[in-house]
Protein backbone atom coordinates (compact mmCIF):
# COMPACT_ATOMS: atom_id res chain seq x y z
CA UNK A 1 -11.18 -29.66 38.37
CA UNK A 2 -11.13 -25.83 37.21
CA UNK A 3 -8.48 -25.12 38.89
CA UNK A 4 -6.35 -27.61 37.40
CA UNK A 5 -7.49 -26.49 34.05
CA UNK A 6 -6.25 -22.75 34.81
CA UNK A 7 -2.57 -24.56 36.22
CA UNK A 8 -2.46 -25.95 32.76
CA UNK A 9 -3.42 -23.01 30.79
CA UNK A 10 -0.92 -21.02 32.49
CA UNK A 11 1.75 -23.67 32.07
CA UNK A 12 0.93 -23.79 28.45
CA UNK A 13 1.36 -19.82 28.22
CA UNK A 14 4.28 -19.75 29.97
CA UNK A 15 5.82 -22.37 27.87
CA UNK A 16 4.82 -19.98 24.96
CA UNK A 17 6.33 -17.06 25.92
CA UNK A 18 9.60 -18.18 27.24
CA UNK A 19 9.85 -19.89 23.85
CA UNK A 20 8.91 -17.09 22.11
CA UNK A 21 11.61 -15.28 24.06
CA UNK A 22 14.45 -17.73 23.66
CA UNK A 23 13.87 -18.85 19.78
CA UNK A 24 13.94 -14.99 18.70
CA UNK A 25 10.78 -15.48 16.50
CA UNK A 26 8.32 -13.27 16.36
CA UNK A 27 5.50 -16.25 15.38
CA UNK A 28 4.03 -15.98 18.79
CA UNK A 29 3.91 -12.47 19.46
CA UNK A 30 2.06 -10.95 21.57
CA UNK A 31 3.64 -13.67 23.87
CA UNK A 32 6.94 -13.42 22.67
CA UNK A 33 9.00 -10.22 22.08
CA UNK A 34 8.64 -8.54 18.77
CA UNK A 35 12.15 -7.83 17.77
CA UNK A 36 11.83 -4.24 16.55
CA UNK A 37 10.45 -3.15 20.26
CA UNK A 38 12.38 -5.32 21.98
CA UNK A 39 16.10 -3.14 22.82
CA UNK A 40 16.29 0.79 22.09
CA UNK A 41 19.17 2.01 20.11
CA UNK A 42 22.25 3.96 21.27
CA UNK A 43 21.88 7.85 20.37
CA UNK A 44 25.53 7.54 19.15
CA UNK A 45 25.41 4.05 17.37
CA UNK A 46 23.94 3.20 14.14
CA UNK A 47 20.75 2.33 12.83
CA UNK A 48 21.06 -1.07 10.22
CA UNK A 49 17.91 -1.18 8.21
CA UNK A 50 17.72 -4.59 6.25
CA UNK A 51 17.14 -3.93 2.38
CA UNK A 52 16.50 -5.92 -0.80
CA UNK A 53 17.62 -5.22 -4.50
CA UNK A 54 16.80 -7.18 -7.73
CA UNK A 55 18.45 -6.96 -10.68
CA UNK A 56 17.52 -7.86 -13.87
CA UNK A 57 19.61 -8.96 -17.31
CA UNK A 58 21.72 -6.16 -17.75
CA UNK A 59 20.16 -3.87 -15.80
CA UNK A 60 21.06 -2.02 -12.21
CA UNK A 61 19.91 -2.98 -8.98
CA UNK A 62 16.96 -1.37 -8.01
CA UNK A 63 15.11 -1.43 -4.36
CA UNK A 64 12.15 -3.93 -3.71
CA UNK A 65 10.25 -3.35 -0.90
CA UNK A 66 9.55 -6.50 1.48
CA UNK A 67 5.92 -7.76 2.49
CA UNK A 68 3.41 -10.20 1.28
CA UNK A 69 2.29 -7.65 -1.75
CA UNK A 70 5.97 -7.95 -3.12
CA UNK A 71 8.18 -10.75 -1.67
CA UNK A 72 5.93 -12.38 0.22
CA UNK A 73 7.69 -12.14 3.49
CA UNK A 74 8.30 -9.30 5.79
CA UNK A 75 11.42 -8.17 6.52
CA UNK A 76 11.51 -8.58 10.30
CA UNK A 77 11.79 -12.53 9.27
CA UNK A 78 14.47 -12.58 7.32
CA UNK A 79 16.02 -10.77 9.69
CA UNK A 80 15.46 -13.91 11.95
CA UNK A 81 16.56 -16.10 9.50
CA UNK A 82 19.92 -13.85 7.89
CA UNK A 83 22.60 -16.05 8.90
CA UNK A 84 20.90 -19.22 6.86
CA UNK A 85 20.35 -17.15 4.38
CA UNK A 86 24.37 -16.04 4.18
CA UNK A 87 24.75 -19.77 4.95
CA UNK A 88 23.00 -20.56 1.73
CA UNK A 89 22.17 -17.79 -0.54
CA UNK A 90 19.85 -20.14 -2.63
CA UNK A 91 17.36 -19.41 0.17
CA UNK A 92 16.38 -15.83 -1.62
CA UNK A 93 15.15 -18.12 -4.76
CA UNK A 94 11.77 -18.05 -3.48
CA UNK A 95 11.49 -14.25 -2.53
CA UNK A 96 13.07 -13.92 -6.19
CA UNK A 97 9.98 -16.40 -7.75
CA UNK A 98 7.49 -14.64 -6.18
CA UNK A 99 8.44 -11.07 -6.97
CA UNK A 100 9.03 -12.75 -10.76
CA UNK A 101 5.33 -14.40 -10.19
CA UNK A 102 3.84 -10.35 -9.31
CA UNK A 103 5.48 -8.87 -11.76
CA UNK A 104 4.97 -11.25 -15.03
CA UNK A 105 5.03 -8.21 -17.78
CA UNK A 106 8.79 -7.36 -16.47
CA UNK A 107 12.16 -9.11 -17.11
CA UNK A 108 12.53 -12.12 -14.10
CA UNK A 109 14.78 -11.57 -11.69
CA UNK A 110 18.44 -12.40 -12.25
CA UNK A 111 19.83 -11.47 -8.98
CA UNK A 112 18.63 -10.37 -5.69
CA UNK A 113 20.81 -8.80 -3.13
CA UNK A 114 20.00 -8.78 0.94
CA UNK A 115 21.64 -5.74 1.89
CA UNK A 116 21.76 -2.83 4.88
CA UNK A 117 21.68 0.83 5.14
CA UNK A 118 23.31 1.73 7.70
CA UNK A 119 22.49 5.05 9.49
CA UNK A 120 25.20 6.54 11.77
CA UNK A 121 23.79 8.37 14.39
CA UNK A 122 24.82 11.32 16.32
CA UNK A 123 22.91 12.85 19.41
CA UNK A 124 20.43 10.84 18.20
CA UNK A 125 19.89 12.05 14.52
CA UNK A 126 21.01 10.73 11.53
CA UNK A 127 25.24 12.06 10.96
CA UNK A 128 26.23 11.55 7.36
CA UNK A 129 24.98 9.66 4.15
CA UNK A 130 24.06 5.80 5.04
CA UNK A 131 26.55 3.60 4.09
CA UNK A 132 25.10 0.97 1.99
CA UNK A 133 26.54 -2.82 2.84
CA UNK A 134 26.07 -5.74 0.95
CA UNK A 135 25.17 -8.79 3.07
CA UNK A 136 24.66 -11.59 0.07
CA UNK A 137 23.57 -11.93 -3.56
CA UNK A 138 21.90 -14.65 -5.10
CA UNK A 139 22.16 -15.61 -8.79
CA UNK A 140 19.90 -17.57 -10.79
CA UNK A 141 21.26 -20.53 -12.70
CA UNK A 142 20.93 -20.07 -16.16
């Protein structure tokens, strides 16, 4: 009987990690690949760090940092999920709420941009200014 208990188990694990593997999520790390650690980067490519600005009525954009202190979400998710997100730009309404809901002596929100900084590299150190890309905005209906 144990040692059909152990077949299961390891059944069960595997099932974990190759789903880990083939959904590119990092919910079930350690069994699944994390995706920061999972390729290394070309010494002559680019580096694309994922960014996020707010802006707020009649103001500039301005950086917000992600994690659960600011956004509530870290950054290597929406990562994971950018393409719904460019999909459907109403997706960063929630990220925008909760930065509104931390931060309740400032201005809300009135737009918050998903953007890049993109790091050309040369030899493997940084060549030139990052160029700055924006991916999508979001706008709150008034």
């Amino acid at each position: 009987m144990s040692r059909a208990w152990r077949i299961v188990l390891m059944l069960a694990l595997m099932a974990v990690l190759l789903a880990g593997q083939f959904l590119r999520t990092n919910d079930f790390f350690p069994f699944g690949s994390l995706d920061q650690y999972s390729k290394g980067t070309d010494p002559n490519g680019q580096v694309v760090n994922t960014c996020l600005q707010g802006v707020r009525e009649g103001g500039e954009p301005f950086d917000i940092p992600f994690g659960n202190r600011s956004v509530g979400i870290q950054r290597g998710d929406v990562e994971n999920h950018q393409r719904e997100i460019v999909a459907d730009p109403d997706r960063l309404a929630p990220l925008a709420a909760e930065y509104d809901r931390r931060h309740p002596d400032e201005p809300p929100l009135t737009e918050l941009i998903l953007c890049q900084r993109i790091t050309h590299l040369k030899d493997g150190a940084p060549h030139g200014e990052p160029e700055f890309v924006e991916v999508v905005r979001w706008r709150a209906s008034e």
